[in-house]
N, C-alpha and C. Protein backbone atom coordinates (compact mmCIF):
# COMPACT_ATOMS: atom_id res chain seq x y z
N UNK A 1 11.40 -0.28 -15.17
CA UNK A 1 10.88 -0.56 -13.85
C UNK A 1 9.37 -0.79 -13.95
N UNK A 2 8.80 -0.64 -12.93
CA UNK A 2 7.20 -0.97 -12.68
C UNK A 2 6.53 0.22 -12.44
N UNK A 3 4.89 0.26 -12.90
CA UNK A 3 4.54 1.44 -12.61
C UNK A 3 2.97 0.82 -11.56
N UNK A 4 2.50 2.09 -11.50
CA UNK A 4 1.42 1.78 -11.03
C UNK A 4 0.26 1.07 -11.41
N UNK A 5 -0.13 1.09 -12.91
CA UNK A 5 -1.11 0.40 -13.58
C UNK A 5 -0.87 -1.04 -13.06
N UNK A 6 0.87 -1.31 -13.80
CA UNK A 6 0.95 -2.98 -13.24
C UNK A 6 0.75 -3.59 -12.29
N UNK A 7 0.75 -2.62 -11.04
CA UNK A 7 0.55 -3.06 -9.54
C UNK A 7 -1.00 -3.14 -9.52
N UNK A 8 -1.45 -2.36 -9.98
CA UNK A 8 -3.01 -2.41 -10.08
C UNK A 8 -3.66 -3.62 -10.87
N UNK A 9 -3.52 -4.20 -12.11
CA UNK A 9 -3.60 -5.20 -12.67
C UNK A 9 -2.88 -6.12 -11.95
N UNK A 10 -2.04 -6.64 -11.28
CA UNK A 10 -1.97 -7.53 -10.33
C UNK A 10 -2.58 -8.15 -9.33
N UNK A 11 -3.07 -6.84 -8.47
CA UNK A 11 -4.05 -6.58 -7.75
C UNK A 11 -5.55 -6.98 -8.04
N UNK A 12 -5.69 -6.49 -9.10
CA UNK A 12 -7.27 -7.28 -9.38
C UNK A 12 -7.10 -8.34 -9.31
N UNK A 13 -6.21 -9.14 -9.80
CA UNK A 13 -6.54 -10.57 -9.50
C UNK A 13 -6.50 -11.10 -8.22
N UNK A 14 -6.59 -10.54 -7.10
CA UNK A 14 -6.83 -10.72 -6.02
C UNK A 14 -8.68 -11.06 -5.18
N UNK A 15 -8.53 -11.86 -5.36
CA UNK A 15 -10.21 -12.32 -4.49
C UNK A 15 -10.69 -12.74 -3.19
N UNK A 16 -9.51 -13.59 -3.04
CA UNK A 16 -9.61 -13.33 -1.32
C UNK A 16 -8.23 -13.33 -0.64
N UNK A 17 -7.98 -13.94 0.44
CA UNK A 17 -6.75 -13.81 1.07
C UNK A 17 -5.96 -15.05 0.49
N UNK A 18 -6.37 -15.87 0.13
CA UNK A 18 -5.58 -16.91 -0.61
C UNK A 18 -4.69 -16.43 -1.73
N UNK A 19 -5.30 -15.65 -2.14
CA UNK A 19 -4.49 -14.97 -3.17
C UNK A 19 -3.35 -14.21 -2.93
N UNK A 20 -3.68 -13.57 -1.91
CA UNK A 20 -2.28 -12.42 -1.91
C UNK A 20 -0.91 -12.95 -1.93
N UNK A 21 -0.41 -14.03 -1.92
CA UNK A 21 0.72 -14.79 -1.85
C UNK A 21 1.04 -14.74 -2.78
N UNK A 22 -0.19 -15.22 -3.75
CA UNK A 22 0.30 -14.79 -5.42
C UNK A 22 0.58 -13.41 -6.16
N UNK A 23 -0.12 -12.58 -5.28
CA UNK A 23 -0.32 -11.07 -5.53
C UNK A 23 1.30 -10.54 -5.00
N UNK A 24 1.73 -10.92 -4.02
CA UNK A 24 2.70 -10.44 -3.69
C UNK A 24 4.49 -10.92 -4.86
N UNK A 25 3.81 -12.42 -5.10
CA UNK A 25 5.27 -12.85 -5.68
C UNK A 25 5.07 -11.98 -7.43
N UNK A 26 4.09 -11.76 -7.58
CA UNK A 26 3.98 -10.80 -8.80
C UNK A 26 4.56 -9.42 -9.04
N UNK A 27 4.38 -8.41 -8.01
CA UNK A 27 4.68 -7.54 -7.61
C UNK A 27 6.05 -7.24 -7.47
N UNK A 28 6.25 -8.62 -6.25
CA UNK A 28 8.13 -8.33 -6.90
C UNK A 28 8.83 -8.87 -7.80
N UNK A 29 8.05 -9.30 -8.71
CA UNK A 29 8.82 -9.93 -10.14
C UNK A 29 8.81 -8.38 -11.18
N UNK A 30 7.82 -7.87 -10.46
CA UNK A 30 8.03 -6.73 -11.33
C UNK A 30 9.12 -5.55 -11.03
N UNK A 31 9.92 -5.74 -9.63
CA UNK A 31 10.61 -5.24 -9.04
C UNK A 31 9.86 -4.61 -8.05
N UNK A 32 8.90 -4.37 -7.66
CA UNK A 32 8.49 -3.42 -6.15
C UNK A 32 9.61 -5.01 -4.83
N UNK A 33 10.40 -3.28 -4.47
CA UNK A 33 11.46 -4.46 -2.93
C UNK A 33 10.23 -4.28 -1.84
N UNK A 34 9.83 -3.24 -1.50
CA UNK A 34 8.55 -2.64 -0.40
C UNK A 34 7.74 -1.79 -0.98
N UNK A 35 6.54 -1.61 0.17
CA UNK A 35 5.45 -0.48 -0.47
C UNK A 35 5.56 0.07 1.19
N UNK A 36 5.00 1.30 0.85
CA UNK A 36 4.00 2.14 2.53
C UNK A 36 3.34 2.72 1.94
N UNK A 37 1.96 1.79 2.58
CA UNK A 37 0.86 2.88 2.67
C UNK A 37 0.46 3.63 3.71
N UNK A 38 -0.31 4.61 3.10
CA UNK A 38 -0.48 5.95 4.20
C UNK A 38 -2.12 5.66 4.73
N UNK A 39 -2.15 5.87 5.81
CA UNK A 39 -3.33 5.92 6.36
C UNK A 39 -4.48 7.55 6.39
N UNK A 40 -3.39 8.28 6.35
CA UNK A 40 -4.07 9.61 6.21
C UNK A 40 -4.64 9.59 4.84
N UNK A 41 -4.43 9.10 4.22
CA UNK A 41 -5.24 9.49 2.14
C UNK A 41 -5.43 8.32 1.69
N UNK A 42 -4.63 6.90 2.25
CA UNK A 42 -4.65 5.54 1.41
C UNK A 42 -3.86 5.29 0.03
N UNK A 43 -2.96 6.98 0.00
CA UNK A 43 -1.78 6.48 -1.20
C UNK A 43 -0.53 5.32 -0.67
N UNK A 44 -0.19 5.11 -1.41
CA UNK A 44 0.93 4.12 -1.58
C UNK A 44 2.15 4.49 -2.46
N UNK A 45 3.34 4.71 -1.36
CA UNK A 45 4.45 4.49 -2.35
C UNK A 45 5.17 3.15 -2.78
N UNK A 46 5.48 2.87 -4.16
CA UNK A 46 6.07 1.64 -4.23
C UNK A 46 7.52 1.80 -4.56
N UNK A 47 8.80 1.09 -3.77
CA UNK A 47 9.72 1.11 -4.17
C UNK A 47 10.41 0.05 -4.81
N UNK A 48 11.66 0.22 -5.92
CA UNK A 48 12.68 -0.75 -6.32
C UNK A 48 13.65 -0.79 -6.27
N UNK A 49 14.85 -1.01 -7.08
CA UNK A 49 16.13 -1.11 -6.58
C UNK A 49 16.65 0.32 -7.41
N UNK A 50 17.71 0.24 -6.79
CA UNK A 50 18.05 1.97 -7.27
C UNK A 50 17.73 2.76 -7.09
N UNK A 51 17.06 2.89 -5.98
CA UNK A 51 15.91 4.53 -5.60
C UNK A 51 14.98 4.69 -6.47
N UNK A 52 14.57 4.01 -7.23
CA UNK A 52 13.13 3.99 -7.71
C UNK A 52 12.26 4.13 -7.38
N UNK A 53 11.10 4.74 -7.25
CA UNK A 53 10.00 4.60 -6.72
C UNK A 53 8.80 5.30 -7.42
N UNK A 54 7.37 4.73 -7.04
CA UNK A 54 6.25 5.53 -8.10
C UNK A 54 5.19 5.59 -6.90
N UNK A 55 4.27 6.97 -7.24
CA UNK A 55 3.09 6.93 -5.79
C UNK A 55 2.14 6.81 -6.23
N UNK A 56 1.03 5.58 -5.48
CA UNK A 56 -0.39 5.47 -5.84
C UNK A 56 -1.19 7.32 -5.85
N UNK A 57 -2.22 7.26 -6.42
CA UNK A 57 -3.26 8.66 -6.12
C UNK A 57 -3.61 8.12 -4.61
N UNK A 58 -4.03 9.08 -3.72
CA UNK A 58 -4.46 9.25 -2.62
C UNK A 58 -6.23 8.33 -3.08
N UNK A 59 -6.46 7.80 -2.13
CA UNK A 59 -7.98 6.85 -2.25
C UNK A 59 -8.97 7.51 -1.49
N UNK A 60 -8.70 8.59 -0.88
CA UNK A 60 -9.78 9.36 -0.05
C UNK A 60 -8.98 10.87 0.39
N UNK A 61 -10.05 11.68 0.91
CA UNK A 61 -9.41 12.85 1.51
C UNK A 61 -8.63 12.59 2.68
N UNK A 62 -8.27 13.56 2.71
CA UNK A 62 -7.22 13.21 3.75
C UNK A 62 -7.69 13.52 5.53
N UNK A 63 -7.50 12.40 6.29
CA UNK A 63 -8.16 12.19 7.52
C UNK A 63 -7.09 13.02 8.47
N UNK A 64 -7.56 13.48 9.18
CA UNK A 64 -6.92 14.50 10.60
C UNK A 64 -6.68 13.35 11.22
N UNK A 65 -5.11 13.15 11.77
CA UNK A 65 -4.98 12.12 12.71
C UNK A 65 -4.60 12.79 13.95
N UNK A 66 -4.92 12.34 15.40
CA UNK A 66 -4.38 13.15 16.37
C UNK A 66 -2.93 12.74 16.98
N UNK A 67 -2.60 13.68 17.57
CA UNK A 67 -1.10 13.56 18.09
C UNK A 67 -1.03 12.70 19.13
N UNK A 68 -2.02 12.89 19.84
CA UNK A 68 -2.63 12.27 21.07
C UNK A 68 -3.77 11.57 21.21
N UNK A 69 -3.69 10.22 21.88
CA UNK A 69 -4.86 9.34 22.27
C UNK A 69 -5.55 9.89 23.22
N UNK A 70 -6.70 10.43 23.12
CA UNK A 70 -7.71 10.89 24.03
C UNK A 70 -8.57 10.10 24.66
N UNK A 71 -8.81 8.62 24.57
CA UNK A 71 -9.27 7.46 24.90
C UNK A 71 -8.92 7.32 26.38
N UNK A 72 -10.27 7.12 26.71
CA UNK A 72 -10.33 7.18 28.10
C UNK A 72 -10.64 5.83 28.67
N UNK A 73 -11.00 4.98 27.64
CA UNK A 73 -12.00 3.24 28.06
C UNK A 73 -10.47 2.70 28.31
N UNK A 74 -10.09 2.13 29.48
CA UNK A 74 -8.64 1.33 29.76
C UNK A 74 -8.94 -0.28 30.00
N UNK A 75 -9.94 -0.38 28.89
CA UNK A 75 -10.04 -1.83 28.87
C UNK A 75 -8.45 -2.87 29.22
N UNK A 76 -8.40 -4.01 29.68
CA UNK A 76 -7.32 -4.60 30.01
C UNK A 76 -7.08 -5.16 28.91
């Protein structure tokens, strides 16, 4: 299967948004079917076929998200 390094070396070759098309058909040649990333840390799980799967390291500490929107501006 695929690990994380390879997704990462894929990834660098990424420079702008033109690229990711290519970034993406790479990725699943390597077998990743989907990814989710997390917004609380910025890890990433990547999955493949067979219940496979491998998790990025977390890219930051981990952010307190609230349960509730406290936002009061009701812009239209």
């Amino acid at each position: 299967m695929f690990t994380v390094e390879q997704i990462k070396a894929a990834h660098s070759k990424v420079k702008s948004g033109a690229d990711f098309p290519s970034y993406i058909q790479d990725i699943k040649s390597l077998g990743v079917t989907f990814y989710e990333t997390f917004v609380t840390d910025g890890h990433t799980i990547y999955y493949g076929t067979n219940g496979y799967k491998t998790t990025s390291s977390a890219k930051y500490e981990a952010l307190t998200i609230a349960k509730n929107n406290s936002n009061t501006n009701t812009r239209p």
